[in-house]
PDB file of N, CA and C in Angstrom:
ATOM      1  N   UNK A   1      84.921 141.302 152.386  1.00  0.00           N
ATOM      2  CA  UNK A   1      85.096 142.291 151.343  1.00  0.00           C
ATOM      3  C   UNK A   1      84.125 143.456 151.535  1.00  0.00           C
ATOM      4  N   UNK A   2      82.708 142.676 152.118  1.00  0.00           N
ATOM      5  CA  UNK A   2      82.196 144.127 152.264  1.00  0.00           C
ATOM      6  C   UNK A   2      82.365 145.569 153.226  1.00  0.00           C
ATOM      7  N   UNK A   3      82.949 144.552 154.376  1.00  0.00           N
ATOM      8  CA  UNK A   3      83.016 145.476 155.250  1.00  0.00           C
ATOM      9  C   UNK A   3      84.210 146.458 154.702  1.00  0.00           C
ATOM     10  N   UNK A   4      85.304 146.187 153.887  1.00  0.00           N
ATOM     11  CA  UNK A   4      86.586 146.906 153.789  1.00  0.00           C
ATOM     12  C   UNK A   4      86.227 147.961 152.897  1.00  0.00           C
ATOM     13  N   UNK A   5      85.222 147.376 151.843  1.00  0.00           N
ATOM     14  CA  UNK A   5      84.428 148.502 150.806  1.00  0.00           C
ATOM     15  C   UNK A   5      83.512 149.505 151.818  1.00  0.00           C
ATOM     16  N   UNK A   6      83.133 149.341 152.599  1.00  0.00           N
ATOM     17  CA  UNK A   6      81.889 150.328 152.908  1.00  0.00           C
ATOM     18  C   UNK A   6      82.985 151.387 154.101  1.00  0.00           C
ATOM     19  N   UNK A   7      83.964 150.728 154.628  1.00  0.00           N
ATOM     20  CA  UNK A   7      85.389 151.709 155.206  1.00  0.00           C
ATOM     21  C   UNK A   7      86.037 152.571 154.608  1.00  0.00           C
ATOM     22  N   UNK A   8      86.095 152.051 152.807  1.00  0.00           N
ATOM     23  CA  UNK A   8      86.851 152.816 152.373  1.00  0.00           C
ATOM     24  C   UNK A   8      85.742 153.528 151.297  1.00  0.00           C
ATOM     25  N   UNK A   9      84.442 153.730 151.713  1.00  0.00           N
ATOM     26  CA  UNK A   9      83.769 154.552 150.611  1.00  0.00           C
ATOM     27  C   UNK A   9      84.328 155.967 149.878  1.00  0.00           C
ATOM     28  N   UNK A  10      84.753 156.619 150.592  1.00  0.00           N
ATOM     29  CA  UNK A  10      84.890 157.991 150.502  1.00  0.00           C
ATOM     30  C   UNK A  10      86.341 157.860 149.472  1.00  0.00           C
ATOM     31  N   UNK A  11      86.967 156.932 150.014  1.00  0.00           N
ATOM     32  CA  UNK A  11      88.353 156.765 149.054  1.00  0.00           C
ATOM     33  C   UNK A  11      87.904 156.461 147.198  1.00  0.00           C
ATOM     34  N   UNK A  12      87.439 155.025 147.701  1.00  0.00           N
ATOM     35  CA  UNK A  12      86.937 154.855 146.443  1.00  0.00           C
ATOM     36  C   UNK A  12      85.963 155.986 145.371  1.00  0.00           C
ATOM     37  N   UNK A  13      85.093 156.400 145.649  1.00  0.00           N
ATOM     38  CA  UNK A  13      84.374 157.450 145.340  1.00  0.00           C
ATOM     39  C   UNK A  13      85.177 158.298 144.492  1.00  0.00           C
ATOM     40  N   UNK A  14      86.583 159.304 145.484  1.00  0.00           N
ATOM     41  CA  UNK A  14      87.644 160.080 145.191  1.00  0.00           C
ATOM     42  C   UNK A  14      88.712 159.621 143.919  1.00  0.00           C
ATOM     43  N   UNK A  15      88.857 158.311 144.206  1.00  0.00           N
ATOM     44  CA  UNK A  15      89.508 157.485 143.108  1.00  0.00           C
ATOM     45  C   UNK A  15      89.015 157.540 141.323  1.00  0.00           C
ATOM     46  N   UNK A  16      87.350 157.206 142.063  1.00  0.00           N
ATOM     47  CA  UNK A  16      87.057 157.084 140.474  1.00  0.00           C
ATOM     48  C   UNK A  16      86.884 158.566 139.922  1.00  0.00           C
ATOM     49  N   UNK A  17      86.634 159.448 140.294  1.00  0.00           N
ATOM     50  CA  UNK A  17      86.274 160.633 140.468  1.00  0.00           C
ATOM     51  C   UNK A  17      87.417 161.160 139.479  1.00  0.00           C
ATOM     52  N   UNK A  18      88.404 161.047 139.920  1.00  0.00           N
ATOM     53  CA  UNK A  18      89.136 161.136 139.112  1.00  0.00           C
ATOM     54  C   UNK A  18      90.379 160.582 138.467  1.00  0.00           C
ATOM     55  N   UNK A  19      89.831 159.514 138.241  1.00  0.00           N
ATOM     56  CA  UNK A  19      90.125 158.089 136.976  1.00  0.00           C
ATOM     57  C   UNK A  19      89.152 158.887 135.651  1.00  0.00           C
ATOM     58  N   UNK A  20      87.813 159.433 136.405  1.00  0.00           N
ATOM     59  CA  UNK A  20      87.094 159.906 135.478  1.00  0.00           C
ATOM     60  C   UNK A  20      87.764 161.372 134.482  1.00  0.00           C
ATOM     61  N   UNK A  21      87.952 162.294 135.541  1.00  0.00           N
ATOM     62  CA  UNK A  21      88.657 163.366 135.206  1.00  0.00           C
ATOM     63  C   UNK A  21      89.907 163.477 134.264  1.00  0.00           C
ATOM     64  N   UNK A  22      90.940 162.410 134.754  1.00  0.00           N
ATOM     65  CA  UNK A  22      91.762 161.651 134.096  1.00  0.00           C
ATOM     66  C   UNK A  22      91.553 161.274 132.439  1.00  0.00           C
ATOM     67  N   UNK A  23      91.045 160.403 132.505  1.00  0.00           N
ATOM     68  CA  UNK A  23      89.990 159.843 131.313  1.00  0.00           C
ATOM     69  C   UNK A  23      89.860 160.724 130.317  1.00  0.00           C
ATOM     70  N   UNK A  24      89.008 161.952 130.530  1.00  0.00           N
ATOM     71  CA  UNK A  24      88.048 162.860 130.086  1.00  0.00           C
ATOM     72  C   UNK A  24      89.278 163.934 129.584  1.00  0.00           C
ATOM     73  N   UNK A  25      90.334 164.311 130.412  1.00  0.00           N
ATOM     74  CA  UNK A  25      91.611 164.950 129.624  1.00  0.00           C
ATOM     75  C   UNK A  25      91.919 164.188 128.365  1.00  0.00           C
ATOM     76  N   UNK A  26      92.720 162.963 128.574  1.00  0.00           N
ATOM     77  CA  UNK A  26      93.304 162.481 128.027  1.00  0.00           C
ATOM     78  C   UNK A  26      92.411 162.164 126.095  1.00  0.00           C
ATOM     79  N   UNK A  27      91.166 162.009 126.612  1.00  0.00           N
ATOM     80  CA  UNK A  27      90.284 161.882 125.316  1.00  0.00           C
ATOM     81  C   UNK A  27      90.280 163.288 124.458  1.00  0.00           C
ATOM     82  N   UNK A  28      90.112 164.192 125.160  1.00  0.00           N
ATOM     83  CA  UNK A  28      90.289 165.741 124.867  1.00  0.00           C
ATOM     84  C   UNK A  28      91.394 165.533 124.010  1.00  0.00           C
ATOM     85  N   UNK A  29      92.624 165.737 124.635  1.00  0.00           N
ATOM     86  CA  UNK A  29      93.877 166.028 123.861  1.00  0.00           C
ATOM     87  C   UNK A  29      93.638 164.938 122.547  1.00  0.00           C
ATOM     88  N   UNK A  30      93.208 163.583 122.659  1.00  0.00           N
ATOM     89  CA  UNK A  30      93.644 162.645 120.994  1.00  0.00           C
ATOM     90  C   UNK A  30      92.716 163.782 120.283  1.00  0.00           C
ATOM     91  N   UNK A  31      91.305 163.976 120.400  1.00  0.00           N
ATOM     92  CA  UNK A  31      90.409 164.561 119.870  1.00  0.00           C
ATOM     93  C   UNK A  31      90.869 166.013 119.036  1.00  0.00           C
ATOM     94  N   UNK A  32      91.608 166.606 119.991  1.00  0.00           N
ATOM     95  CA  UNK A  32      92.235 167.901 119.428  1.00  0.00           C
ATOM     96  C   UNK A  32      93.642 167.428 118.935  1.00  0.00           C
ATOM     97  N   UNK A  33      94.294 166.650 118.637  1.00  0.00           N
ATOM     98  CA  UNK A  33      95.591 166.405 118.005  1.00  0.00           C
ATOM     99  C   UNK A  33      95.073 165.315 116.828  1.00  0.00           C
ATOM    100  N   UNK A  34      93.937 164.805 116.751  1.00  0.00           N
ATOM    101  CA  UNK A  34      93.493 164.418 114.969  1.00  0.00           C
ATOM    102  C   UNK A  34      92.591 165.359 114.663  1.00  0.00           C
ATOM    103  N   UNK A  35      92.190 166.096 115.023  1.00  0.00           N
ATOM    104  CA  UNK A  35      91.483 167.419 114.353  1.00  0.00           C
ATOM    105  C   UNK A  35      92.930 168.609 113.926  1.00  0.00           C
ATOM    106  N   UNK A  36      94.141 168.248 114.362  1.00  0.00           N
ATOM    107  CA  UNK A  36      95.048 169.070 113.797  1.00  0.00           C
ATOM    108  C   UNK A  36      95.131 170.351 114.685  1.00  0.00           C
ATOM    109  N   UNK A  37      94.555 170.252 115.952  1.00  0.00           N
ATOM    110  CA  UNK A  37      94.535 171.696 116.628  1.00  0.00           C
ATOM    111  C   UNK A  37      95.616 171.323 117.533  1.00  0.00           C
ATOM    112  N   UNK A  38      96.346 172.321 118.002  1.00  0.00           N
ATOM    113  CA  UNK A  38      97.479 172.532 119.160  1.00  0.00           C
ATOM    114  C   UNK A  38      97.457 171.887 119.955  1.00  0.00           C
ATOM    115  N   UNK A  39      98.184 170.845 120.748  1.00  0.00           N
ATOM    116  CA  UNK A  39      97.514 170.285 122.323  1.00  0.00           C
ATOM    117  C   UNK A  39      98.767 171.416 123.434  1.00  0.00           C
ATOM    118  N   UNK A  40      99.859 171.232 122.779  1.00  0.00           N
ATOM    119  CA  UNK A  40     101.133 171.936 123.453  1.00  0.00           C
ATOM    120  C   UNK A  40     100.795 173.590 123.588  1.00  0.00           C
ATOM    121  N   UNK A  41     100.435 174.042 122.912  1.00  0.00           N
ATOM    122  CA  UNK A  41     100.560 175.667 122.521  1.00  0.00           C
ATOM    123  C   UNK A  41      98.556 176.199 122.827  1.00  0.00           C
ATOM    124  N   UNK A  42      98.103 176.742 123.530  1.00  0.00           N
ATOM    125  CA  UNK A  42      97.094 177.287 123.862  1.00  0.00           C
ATOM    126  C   UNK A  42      96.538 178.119 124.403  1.00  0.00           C
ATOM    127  N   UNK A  43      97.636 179.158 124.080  1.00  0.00           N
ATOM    128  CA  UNK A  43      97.530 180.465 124.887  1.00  0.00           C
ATOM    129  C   UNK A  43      96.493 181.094 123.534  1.00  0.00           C
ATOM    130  N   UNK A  44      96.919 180.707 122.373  1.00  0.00           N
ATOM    131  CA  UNK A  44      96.335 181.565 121.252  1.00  0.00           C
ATOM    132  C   UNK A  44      97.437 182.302 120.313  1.00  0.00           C
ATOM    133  N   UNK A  45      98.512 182.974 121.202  1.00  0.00           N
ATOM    134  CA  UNK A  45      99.176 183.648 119.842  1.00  0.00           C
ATOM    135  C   UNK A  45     100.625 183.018 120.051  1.00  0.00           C
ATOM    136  N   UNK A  46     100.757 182.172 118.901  1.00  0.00           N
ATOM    137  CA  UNK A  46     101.700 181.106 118.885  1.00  0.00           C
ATOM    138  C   UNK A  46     103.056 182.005 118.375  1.00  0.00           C
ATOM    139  N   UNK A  47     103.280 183.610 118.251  1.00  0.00           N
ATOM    140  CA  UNK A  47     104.130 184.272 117.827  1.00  0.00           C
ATOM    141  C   UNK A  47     105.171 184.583 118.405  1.00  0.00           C
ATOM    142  N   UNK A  48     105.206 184.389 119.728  1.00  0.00           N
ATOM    143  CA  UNK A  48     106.747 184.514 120.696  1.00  0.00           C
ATOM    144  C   UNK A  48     106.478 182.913 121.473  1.00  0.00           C
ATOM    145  N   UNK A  49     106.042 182.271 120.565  1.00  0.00           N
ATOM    146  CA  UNK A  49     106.250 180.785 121.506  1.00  0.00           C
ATOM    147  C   UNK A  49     107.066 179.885 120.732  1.00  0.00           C
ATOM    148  N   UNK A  50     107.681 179.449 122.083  1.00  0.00           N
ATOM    149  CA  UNK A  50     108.792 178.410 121.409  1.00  0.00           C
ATOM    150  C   UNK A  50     108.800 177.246 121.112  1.00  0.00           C
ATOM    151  N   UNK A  51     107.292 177.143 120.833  1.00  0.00           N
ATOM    152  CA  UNK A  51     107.117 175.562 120.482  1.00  0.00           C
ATOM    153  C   UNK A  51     106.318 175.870 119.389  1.00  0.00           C
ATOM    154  N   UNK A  52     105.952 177.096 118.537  1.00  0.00           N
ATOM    155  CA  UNK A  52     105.619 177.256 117.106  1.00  0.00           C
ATOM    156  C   UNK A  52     105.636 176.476 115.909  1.00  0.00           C
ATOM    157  N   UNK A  53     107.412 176.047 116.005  1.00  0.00           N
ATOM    158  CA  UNK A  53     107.434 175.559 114.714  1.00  0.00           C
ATOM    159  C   UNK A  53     107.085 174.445 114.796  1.00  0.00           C
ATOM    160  N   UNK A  54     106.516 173.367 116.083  1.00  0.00           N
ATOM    161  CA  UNK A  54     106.076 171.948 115.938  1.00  0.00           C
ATOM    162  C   UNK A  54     104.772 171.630 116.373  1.00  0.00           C
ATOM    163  N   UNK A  55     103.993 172.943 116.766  1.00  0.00           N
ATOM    164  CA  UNK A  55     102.943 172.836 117.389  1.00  0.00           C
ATOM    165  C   UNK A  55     101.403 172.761 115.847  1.00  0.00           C
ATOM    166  N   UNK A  56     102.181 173.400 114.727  1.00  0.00           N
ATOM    167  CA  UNK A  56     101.154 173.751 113.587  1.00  0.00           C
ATOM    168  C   UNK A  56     102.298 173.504 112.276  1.00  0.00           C
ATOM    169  N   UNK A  57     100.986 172.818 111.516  1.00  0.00           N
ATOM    170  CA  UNK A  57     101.310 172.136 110.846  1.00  0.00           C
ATOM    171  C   UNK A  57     101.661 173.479 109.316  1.00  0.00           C
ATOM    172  N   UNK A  58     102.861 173.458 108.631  1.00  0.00           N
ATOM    173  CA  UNK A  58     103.257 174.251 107.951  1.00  0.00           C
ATOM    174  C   UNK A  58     102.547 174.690 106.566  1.00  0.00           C
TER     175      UNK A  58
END
């Protein structure tokens, strides 16, 4: 086992790297969708966007 781990360092490394990155989105978006803020719509001006009427709450 060790030898196959210390072959594939650079993989593994890359993997978690972004498992982490991964992770760190995904917590973002719950965080901003129970605070009630946009996850879909984030340009800022939700006025010619077509996801308006479900993106904010009425």
């Amino acid at each position: 086992m060790l030898p196959w781990i210390s072959n594939n360092i650079g993989t593994i490394i890359i993997c978690a790297v972004l498992i982490a990155i991964v992770t760190a989105i995904i917590v973002s978006m719950i965080k901003k969708k129970k605070q009630g803020k946009s996850v879909v719509c984030s340009c800022g001006n939700c006025k010619h966007c077509a996801m308006s009427g479900s993106c904010h709450k009425q």
